[in-house]
Protein backbone atom coordinates (compact mmCIF):
# COMPACT_ATOMS: atom_id res chain seq x y z
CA UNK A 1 -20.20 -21.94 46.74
CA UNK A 2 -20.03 -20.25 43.33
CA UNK A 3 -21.28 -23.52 41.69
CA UNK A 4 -24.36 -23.73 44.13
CA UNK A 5 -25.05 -20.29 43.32
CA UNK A 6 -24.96 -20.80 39.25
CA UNK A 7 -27.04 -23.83 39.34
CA UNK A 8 -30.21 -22.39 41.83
CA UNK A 9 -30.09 -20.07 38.75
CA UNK A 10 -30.14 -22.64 35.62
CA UNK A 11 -33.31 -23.99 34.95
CA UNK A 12 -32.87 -28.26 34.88
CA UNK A 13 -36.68 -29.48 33.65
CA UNK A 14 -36.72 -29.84 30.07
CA UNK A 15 -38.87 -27.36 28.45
CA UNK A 16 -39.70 -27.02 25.02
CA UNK A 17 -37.40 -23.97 23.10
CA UNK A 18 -38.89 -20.45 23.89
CA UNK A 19 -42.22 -22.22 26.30
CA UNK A 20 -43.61 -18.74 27.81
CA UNK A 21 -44.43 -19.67 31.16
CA UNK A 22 -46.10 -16.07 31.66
CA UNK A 23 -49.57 -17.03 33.23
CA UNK A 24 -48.61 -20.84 34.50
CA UNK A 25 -50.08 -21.19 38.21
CA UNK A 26 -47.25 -21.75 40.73
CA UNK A 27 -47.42 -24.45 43.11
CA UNK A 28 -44.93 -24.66 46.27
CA UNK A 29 -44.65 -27.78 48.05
CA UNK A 30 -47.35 -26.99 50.11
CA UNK A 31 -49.90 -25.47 47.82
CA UNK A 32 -50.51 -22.51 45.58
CA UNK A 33 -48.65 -19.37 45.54
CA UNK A 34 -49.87 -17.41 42.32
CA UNK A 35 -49.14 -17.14 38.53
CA UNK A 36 -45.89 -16.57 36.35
CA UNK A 37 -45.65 -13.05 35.46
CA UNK A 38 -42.63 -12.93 33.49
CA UNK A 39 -40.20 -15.76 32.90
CA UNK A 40 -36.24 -15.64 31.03
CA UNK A 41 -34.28 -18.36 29.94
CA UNK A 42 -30.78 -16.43 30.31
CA UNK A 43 -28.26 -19.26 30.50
CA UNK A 44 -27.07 -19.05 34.13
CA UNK A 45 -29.53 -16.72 35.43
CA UNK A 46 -33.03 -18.08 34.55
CA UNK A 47 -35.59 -16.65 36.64
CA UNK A 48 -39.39 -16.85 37.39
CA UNK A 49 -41.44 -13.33 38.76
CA UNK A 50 -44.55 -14.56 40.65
CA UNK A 51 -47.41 -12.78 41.36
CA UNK A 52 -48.81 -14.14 44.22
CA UNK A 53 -52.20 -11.82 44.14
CA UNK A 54 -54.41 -11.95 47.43
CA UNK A 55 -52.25 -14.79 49.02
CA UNK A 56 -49.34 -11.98 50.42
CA UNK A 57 -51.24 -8.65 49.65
CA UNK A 58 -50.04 -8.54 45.50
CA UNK A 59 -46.41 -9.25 46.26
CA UNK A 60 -44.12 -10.03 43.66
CA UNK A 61 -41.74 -13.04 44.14
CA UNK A 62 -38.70 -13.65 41.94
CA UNK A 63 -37.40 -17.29 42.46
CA UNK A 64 -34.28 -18.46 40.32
CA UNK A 65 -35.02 -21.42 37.51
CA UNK A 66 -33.14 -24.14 39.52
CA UNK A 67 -35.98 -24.35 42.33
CA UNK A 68 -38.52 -25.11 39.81
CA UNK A 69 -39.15 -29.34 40.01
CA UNK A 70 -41.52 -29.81 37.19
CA UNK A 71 -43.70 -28.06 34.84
CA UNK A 72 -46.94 -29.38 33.92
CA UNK A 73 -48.27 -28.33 30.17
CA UNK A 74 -51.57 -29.92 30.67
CA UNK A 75 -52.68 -28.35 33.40
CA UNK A 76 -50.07 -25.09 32.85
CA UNK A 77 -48.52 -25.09 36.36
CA UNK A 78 -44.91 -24.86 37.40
CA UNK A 79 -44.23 -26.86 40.34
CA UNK A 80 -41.26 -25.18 42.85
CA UNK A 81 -38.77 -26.46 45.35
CA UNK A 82 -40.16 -24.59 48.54
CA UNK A 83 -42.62 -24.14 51.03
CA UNK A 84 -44.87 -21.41 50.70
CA UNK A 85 -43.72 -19.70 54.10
CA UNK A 86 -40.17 -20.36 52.67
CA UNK A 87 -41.20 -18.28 49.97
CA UNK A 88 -43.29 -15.23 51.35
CA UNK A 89 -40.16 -14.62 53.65
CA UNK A 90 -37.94 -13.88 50.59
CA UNK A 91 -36.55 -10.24 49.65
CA UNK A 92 -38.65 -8.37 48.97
CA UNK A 93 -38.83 -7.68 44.92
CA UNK A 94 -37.23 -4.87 43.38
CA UNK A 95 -38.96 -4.22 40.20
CA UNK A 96 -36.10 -1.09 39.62
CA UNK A 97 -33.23 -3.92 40.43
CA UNK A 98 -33.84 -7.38 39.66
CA UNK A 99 -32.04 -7.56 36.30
CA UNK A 100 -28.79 -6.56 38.68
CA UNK A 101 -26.07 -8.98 39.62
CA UNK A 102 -26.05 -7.78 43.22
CA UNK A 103 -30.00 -8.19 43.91
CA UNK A 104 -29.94 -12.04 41.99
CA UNK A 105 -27.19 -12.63 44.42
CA UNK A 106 -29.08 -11.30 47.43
CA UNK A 107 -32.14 -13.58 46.07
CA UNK A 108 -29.43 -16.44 45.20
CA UNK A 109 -28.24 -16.55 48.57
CA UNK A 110 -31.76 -17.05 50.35
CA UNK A 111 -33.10 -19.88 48.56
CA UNK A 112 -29.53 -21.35 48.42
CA UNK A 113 -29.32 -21.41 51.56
CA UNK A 114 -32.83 -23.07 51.88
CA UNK A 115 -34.66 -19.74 52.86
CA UNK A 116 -36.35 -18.71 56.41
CA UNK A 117 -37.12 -21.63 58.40
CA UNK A 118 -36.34 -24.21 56.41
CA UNK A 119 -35.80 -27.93 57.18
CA UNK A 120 -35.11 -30.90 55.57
CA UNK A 121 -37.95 -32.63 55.94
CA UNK A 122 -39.65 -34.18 52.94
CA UNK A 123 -43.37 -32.57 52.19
């Protein structure tokens, strides 16, 4: 379990050294979901924020490195492992918290586990 939980948090697309992704469009499986707010590359706990404007009301969204799948420089999108439903049902985020180990694993635990209704089915 410990592994799972480490990797969901490493990010595995090559990147160039020190790429801000702050401002990148997000795109879940299923469409758009908002733009990179704030990215880190912290070895074993690389994370995204997402602002996800009108699409949820302004919510923020913090989804660990590993469920990003590709990152477009062209067109400056990151490209992530979930369904946008999969995704508005995370925790909530906790701007006063998210640096701490208990939230990531909190936030860890959801998407390792696949988040809200998810299935295996390919998109």
């Amino acid at each position: 379990m410990r592994v799972a939980v480490a990797e969901i948090w490493t990010l595995s697309v090559v990147t160039a050294p020190n790429l801000d992704l702050a401002g990148f469009n997000v795109e879940a499986l299923d469409g758009g979901i908002g733009k990179v707010d704030e990215a880190t590359y912290e070895a074993g706990g690389s994370f995204i924020v997402v602002d996800t404007g009108p699409w949820i009301f302004g919510k923020k969204v913090m989804l660990p490195a590993g469920l990003i799948r590709d990152i477009d420089l062209d067109t400056e999108t990151v490209f992530v492992n979930r369904a946008k439903e999969q995704i508005k049902n995370a925790p909530e985020f906790d701007e006063k918290r998210y640096r701490d180990q208990d939230y990531r694993n909190e936030v860890g635990s959801y998407y390792d586990r696949g988040g809200a209704g998810y299935s295996e089915r390919s998109y």
